[in-house]
Structures are given as C-alpha cells and as structure tokens.
PDB file of N, CA and C in Angstrom:
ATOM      1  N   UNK A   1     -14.633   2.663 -30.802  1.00  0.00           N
ATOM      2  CA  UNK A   1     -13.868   3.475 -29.874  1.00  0.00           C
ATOM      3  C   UNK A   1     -13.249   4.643 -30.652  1.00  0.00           C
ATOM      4  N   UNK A   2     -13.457   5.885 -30.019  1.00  0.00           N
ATOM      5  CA  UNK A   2     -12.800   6.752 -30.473  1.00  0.00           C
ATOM      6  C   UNK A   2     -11.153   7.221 -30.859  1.00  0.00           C
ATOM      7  N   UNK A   3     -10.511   7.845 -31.949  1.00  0.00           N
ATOM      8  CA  UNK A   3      -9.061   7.697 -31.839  1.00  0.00           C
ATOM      9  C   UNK A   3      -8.500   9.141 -31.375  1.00  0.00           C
ATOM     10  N   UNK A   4      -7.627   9.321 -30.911  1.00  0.00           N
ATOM     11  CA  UNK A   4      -6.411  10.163 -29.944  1.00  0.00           C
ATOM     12  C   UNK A   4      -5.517  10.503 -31.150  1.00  0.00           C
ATOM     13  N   UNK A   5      -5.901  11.473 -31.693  1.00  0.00           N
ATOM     14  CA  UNK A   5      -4.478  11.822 -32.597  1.00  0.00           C
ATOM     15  C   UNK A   5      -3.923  12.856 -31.458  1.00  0.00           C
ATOM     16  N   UNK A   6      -2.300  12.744 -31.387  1.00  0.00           N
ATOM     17  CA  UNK A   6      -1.453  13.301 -30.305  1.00  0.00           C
ATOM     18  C   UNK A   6      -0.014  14.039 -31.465  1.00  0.00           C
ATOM     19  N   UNK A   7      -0.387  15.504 -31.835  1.00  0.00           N
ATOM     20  CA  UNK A   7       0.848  16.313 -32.617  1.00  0.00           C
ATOM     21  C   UNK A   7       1.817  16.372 -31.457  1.00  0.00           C
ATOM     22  N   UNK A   8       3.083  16.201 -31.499  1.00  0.00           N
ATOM     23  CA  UNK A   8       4.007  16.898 -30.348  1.00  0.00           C
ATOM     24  C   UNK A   8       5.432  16.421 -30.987  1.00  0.00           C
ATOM     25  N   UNK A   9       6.200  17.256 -30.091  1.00  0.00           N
ATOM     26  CA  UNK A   9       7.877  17.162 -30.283  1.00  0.00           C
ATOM     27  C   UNK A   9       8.177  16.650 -29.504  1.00  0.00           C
ATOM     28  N   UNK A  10       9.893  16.153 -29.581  1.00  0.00           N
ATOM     29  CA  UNK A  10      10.265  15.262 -28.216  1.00  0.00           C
ATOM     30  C   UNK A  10      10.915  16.414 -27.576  1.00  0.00           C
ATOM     31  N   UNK A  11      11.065  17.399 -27.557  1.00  0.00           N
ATOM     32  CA  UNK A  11      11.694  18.496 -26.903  1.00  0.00           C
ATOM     33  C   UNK A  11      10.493  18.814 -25.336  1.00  0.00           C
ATOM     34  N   UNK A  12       9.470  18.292 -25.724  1.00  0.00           N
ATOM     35  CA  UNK A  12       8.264  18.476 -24.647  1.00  0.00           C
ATOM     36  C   UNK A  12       8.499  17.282 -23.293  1.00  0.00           C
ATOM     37  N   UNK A  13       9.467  16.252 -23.376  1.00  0.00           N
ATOM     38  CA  UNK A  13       9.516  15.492 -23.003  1.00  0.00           C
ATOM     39  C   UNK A  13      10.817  15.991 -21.944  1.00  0.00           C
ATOM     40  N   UNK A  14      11.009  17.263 -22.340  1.00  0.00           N
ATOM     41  CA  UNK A  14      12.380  17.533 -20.371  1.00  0.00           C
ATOM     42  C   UNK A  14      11.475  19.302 -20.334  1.00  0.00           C
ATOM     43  N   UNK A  15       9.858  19.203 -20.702  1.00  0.00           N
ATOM     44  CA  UNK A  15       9.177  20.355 -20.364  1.00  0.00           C
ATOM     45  C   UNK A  15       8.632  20.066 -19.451  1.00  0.00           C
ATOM     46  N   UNK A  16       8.399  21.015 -18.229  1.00  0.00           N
ATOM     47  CA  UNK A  16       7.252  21.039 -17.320  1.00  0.00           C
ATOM     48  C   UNK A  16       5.872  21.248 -17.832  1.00  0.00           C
ATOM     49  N   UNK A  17       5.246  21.431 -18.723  1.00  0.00           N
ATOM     50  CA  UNK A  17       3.821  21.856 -19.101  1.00  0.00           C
ATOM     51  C   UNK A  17       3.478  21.435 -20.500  1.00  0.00           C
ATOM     52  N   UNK A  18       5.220  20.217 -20.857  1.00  0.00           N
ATOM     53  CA  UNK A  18       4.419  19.486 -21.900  1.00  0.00           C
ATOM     54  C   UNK A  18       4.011  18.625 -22.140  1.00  0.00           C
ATOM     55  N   UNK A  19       3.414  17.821 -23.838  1.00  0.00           N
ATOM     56  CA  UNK A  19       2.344  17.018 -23.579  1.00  0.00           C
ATOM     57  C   UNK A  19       1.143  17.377 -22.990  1.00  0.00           C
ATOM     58  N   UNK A  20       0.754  18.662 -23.441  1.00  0.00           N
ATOM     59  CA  UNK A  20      -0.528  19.089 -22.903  1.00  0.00           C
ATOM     60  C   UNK A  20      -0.736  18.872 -21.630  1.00  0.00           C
ATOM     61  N   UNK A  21       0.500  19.800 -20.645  1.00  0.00           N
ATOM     62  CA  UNK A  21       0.759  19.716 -19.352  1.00  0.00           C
ATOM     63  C   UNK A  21       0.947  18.349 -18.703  1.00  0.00           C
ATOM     64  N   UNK A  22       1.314  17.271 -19.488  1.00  0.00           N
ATOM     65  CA  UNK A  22       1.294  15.884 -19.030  1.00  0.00           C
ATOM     66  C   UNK A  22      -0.050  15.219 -19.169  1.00  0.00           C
ATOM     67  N   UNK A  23      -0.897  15.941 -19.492  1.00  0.00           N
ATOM     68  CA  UNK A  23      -2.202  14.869 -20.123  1.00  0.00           C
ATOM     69  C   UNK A  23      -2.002  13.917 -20.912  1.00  0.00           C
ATOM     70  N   UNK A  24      -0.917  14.015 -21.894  1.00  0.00           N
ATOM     71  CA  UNK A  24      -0.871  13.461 -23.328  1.00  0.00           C
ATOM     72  C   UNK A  24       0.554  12.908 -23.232  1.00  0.00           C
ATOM     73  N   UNK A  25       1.654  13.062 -22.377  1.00  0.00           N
ATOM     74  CA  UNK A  25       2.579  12.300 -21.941  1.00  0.00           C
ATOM     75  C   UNK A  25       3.251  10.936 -22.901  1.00  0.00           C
ATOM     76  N   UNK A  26       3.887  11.586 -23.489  1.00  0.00           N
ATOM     77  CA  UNK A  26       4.929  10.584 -24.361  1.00  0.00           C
ATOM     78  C   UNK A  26       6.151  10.317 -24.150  1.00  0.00           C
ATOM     79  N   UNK A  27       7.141  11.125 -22.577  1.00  0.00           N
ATOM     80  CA  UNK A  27       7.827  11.490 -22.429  1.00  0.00           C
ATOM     81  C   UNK A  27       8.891   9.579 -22.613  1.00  0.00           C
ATOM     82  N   UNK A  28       7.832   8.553 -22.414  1.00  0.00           N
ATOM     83  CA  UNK A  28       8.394   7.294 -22.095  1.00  0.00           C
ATOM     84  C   UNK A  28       8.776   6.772 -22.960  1.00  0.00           C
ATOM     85  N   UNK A  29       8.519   7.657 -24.467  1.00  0.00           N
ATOM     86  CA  UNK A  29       9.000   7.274 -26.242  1.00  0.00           C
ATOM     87  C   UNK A  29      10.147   7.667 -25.973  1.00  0.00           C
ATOM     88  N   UNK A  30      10.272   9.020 -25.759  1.00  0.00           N
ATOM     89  CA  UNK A  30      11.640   9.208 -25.763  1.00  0.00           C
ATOM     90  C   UNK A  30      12.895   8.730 -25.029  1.00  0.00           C
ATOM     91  N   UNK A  31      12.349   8.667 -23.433  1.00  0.00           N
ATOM     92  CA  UNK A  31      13.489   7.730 -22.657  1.00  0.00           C
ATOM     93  C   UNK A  31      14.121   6.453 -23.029  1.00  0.00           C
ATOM     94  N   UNK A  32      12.822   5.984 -23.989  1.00  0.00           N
ATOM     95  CA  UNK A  32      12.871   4.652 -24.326  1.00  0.00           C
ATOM     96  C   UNK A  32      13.641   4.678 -25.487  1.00  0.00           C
ATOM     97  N   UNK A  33      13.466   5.299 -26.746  1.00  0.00           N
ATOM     98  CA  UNK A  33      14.923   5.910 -27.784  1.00  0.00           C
ATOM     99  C   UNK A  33      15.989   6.468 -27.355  1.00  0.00           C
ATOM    100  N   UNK A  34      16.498   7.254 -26.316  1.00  0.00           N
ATOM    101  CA  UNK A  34      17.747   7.245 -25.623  1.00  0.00           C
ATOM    102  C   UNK A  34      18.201   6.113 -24.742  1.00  0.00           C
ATOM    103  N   UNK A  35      17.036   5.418 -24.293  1.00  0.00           N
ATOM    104  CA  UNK A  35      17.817   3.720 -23.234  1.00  0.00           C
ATOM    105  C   UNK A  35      18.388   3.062 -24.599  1.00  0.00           C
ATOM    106  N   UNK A  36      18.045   2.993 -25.642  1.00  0.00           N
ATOM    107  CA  UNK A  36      17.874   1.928 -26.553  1.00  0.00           C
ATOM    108  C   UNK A  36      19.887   2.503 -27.352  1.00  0.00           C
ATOM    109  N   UNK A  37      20.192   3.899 -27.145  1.00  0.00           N
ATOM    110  CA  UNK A  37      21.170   3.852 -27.520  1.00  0.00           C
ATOM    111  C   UNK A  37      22.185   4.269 -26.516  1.00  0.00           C
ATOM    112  N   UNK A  38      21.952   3.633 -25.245  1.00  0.00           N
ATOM    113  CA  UNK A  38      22.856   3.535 -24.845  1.00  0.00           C
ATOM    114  C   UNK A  38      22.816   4.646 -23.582  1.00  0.00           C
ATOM    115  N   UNK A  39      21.923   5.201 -23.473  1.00  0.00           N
ATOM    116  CA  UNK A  39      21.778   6.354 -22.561  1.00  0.00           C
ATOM    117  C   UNK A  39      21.286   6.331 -21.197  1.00  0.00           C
ATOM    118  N   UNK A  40      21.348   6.586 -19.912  1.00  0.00           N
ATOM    119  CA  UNK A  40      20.742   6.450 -18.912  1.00  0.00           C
ATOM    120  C   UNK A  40      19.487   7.941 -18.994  1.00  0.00           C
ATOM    121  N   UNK A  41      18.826   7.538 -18.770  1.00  0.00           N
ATOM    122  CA  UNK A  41      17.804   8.880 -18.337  1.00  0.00           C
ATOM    123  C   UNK A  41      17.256   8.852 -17.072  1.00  0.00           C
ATOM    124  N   UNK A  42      17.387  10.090 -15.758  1.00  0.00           N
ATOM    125  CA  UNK A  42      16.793   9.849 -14.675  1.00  0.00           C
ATOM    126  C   UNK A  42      15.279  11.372 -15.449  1.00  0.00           C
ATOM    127  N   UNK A  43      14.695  10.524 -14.820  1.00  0.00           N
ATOM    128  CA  UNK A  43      13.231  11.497 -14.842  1.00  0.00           C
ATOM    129  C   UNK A  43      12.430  12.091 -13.689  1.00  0.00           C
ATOM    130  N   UNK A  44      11.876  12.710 -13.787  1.00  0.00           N
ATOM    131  CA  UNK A  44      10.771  13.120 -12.742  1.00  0.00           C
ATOM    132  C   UNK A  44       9.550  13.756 -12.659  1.00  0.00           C
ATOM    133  N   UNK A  45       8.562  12.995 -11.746  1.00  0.00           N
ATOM    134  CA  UNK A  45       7.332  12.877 -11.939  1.00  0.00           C
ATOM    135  C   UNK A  45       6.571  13.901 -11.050  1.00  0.00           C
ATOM    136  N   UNK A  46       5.618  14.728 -11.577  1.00  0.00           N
ATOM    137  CA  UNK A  46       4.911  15.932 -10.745  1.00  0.00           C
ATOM    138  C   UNK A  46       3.202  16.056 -10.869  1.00  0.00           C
ATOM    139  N   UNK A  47       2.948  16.908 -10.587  1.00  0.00           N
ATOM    140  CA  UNK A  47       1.473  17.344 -10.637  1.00  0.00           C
ATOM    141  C   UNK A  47       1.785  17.810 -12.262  1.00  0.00           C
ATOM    142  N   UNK A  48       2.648  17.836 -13.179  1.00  0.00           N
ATOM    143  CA  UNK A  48       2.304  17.876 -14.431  1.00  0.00           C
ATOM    144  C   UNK A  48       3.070  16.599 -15.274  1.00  0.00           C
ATOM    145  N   UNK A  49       3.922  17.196 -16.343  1.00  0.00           N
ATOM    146  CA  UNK A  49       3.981  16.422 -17.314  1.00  0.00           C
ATOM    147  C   UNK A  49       5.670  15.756 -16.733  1.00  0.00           C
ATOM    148  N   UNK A  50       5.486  14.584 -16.789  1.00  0.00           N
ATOM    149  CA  UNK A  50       7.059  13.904 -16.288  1.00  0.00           C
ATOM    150  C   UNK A  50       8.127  13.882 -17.379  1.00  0.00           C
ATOM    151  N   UNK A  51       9.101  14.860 -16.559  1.00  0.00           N
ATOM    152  CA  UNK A  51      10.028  15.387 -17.728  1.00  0.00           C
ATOM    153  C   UNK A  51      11.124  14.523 -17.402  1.00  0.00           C
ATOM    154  N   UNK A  52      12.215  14.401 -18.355  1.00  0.00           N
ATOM    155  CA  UNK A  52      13.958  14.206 -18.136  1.00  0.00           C
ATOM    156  C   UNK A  52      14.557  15.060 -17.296  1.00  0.00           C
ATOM    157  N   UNK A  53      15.418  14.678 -16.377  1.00  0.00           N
ATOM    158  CA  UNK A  53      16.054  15.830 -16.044  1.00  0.00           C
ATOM    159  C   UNK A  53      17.634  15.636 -16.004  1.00  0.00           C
ATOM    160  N   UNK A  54      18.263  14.206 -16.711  1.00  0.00           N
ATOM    161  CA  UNK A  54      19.430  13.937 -16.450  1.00  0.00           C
ATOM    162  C   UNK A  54      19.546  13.311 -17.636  1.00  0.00           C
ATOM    163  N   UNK A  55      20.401  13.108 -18.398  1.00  0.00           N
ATOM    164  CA  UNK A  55      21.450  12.191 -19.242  1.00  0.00           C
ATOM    165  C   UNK A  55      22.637  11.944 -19.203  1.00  0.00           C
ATOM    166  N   UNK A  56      22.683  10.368 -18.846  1.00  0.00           N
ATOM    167  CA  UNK A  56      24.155  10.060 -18.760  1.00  0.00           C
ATOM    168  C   UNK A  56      24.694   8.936 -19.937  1.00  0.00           C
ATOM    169  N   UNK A  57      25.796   8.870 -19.672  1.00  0.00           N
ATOM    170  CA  UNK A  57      26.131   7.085 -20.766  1.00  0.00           C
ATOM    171  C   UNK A  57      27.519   6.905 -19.758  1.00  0.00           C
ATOM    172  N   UNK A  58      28.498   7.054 -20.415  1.00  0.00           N
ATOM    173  CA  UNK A  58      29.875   7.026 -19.543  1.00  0.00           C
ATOM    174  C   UNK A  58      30.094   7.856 -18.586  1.00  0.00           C
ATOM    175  N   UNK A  59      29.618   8.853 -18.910  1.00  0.00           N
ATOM    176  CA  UNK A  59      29.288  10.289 -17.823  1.00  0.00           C
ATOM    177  C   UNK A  59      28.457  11.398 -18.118  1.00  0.00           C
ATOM    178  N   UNK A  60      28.376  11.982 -17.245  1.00  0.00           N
ATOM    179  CA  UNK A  60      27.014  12.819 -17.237  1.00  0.00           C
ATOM    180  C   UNK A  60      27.267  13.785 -18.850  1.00  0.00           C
ATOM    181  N   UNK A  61      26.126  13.662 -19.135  1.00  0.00           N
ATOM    182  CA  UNK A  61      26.024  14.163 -20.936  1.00  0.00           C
ATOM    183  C   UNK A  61      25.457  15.708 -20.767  1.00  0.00           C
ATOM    184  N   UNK A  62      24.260  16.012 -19.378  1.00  0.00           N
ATOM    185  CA  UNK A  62      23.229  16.438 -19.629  1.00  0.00           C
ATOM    186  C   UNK A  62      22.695  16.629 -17.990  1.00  0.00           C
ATOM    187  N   UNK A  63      22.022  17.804 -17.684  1.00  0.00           N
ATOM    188  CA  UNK A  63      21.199  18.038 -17.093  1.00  0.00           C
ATOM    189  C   UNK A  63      20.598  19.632 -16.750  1.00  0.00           C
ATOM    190  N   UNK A  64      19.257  19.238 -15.674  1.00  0.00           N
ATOM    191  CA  UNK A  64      18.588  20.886 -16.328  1.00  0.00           C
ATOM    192  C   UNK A  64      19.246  22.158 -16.123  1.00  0.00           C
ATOM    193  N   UNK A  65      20.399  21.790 -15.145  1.00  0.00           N
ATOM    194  CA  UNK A  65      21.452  22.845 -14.827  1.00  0.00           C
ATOM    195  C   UNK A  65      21.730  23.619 -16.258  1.00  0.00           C
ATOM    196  N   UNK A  66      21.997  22.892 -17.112  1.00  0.00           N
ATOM    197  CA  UNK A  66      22.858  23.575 -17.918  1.00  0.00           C
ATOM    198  C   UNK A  66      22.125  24.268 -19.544  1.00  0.00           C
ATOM    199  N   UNK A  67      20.513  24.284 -19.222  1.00  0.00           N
ATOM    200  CA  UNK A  67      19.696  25.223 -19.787  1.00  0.00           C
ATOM    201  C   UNK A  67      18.887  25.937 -19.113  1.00  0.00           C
ATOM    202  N   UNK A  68      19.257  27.946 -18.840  1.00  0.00           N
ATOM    203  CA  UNK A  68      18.336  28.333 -18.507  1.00  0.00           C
ATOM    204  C   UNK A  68      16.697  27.884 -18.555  1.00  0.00           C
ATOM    205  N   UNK A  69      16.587  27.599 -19.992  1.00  0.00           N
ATOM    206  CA  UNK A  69      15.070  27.605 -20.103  1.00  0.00           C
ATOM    207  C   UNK A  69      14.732  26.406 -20.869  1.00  0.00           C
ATOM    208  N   UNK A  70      14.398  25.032 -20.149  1.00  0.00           N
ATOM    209  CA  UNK A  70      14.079  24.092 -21.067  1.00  0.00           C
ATOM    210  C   UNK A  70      13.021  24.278 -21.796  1.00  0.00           C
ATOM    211  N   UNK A  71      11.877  25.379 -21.426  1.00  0.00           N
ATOM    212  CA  UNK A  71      10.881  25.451 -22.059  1.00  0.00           C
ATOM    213  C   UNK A  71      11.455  26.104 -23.361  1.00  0.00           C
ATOM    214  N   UNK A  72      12.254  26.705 -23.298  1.00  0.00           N
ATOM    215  CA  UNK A  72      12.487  27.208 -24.866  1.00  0.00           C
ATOM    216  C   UNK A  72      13.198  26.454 -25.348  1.00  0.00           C
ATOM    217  N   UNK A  73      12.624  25.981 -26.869  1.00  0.00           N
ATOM    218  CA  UNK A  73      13.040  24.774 -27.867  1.00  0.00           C
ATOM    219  C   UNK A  73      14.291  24.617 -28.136  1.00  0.00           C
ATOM    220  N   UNK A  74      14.584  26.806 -28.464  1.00  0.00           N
ATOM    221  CA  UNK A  74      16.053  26.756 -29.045  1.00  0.00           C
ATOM    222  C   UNK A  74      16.965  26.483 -28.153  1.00  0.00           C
ATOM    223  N   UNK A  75      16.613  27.401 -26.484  1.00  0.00           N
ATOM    224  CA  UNK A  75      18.000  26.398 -25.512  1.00  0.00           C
ATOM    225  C   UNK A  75      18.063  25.844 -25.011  1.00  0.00           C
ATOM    226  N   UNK A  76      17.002  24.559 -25.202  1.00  0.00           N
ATOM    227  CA  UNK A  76      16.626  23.038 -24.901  1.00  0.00           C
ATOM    228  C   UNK A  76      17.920  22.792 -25.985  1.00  0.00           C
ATOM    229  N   UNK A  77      17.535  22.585 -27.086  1.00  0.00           N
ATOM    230  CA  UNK A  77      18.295  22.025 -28.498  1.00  0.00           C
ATOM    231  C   UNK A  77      20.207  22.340 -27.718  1.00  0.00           C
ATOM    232  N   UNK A  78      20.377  23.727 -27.901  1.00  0.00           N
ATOM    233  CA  UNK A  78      21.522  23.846 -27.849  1.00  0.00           C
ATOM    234  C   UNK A  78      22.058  23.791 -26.291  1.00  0.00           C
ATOM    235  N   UNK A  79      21.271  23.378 -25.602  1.00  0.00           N
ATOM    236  CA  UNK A  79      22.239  23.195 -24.024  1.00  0.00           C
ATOM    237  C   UNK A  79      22.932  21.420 -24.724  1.00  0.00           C
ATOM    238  N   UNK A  80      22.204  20.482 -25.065  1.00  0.00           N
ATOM    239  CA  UNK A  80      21.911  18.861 -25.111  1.00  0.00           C
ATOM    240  C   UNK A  80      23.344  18.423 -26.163  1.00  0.00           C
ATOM    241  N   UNK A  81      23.844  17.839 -25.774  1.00  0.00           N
ATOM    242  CA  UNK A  81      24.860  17.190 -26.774  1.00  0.00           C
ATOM    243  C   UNK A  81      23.865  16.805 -28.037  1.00  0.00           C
ATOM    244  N   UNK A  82      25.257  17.562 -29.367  1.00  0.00           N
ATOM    245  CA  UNK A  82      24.966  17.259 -30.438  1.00  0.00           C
ATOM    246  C   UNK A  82      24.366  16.288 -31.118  1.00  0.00           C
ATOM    247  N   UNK A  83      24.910  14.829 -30.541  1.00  0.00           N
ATOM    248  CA  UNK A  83      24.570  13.765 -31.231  1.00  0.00           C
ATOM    249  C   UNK A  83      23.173  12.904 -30.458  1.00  0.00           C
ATOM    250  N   UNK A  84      22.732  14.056 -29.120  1.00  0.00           N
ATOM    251  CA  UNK A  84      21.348  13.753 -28.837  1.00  0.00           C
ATOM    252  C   UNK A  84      20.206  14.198 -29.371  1.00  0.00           C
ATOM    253  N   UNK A  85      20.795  15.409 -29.549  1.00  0.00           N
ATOM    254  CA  UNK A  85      19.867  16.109 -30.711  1.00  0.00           C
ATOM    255  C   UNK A  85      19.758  15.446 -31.764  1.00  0.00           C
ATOM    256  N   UNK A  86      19.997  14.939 -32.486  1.00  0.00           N
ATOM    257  CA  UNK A  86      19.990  14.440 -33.797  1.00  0.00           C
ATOM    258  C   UNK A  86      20.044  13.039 -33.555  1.00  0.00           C
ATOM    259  N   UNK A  87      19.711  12.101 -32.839  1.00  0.00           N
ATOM    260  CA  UNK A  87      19.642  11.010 -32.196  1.00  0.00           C
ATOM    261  C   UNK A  87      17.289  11.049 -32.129  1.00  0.00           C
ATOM    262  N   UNK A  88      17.469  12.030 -31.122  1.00  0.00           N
ATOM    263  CA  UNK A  88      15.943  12.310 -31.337  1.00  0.00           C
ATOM    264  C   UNK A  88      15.497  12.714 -32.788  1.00  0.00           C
ATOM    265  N   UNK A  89      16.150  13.927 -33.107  1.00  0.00           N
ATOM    266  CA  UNK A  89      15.352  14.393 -34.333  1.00  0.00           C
ATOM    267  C   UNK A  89      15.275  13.237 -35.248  1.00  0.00           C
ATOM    268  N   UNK A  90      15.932  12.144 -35.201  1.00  0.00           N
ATOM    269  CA  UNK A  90      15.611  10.908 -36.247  1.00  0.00           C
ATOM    270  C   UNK A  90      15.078  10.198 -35.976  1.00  0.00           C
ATOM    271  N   UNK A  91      14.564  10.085 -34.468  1.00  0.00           N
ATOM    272  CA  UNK A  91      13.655   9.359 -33.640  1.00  0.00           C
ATOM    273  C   UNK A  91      12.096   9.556 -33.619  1.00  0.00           C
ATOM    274  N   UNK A  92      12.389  10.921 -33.691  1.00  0.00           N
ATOM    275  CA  UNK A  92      10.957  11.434 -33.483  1.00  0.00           C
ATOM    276  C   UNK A  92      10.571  13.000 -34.871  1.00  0.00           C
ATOM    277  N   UNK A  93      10.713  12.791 -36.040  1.00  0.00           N
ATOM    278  CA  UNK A  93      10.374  13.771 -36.630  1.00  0.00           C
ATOM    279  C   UNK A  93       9.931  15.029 -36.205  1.00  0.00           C
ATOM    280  N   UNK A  94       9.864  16.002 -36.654  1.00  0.00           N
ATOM    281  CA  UNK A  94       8.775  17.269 -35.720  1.00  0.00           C
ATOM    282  C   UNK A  94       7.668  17.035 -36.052  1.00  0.00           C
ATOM    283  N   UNK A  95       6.980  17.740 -35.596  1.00  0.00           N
ATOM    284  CA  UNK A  95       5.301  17.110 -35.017  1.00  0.00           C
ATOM    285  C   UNK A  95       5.061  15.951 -35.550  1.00  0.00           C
ATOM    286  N   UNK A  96       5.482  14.806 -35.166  1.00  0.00           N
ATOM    287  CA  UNK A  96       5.085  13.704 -34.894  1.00  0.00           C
ATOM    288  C   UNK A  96       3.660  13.425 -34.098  1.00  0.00           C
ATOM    289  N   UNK A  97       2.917  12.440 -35.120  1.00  0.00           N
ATOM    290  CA  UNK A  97       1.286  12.527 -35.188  1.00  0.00           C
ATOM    291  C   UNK A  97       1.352  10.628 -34.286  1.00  0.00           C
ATOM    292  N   UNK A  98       0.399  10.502 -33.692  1.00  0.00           N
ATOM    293  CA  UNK A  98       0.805   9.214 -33.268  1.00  0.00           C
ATOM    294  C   UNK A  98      -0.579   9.060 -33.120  1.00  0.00           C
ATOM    295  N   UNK A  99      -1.573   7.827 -33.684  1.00  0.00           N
ATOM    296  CA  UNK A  99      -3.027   7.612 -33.992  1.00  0.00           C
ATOM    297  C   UNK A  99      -3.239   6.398 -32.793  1.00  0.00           C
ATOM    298  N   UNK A 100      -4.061   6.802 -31.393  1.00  0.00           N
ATOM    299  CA  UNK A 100      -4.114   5.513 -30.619  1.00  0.00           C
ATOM    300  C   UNK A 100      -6.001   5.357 -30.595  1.00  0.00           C
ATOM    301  N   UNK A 101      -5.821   3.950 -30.738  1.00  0.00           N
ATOM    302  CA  UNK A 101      -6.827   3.913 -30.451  1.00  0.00           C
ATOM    303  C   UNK A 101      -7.660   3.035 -29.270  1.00  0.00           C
TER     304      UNK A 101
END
C-alpha cells in the first residue's frame, strides 16, 4: 500500500481552504490537543476543510469574530490567546510531516 506523507500547520485547522481544501484534514489533531488541555472547541463542517470556529474553557477564549483574516497565519496567531498559541506550537511543530499508511 502506498504512503500519504501530509506537510501542514495547525493554523490550517480554523482555515477554510486548509488541509488541501479539506482533502487532507487534520483539523481533529488539533481539537483533540486543545480537548486534552482543557479546552472546548465548537467546529464546523462544509463543502471544504472543517475548521474551528470557537474556543472556550471557563469562558469564551476565542472566536472567528475576532480575526479579520483567519487565512492569514500572522492574524490567526495574534487574534488566539497566548498560551494557545504556544500550546499548539508544542503540539504540532511547523510543517509537521505525518507518514500514513
């Protein structure tokens, strides 16, 4: 059987057109490293890639309201509480290579 090498960031995971427009969809690594510390994530699912669109814990942390442009990395990064950012970035390295086979 052939193997799936998959490069991507977790920043693609509250994108509409990422994960190779949702072909390649990892978005469930990441929900699953923010459930794991404590985080609620509501998501949502489309004709493309199923993004985040909420973070909560005690109260709302996060949502797409409060970045013009999730597609852009830099005010994805800086809309998101600090310690989510860096919660992922230790979660998920940048381009993180993931070999399925």
């Amino acid at each position: 059987m052939p193997k799936t090498v998959l490069t991507w960031t977790w920043e693609e995971a509250f994108q509409k057109f990422g994960f190779n427009d949702g072909n390649q969809t990892q978005t469930w690594r990441v929900k699953a490293a923010l459930q794991a510390a404590g985080y609620v994530c509501d998501d949502m699912s489309g004709w493309h890639n199923t993004v985040l669109v909420a973070l909560s814990a005690e109260v709302a942390v996060w949502d797409q309201g409060l970045c013009d442009d999730v597609d852009d990395d830099a005010k994805l990064r800086a809309s998101l509480p600090p310690e989510v950012v860096a919660l992922l970035d230790r979660a998920f390295p940048a381009a993180l290579v993931i070999e399925d086979e």
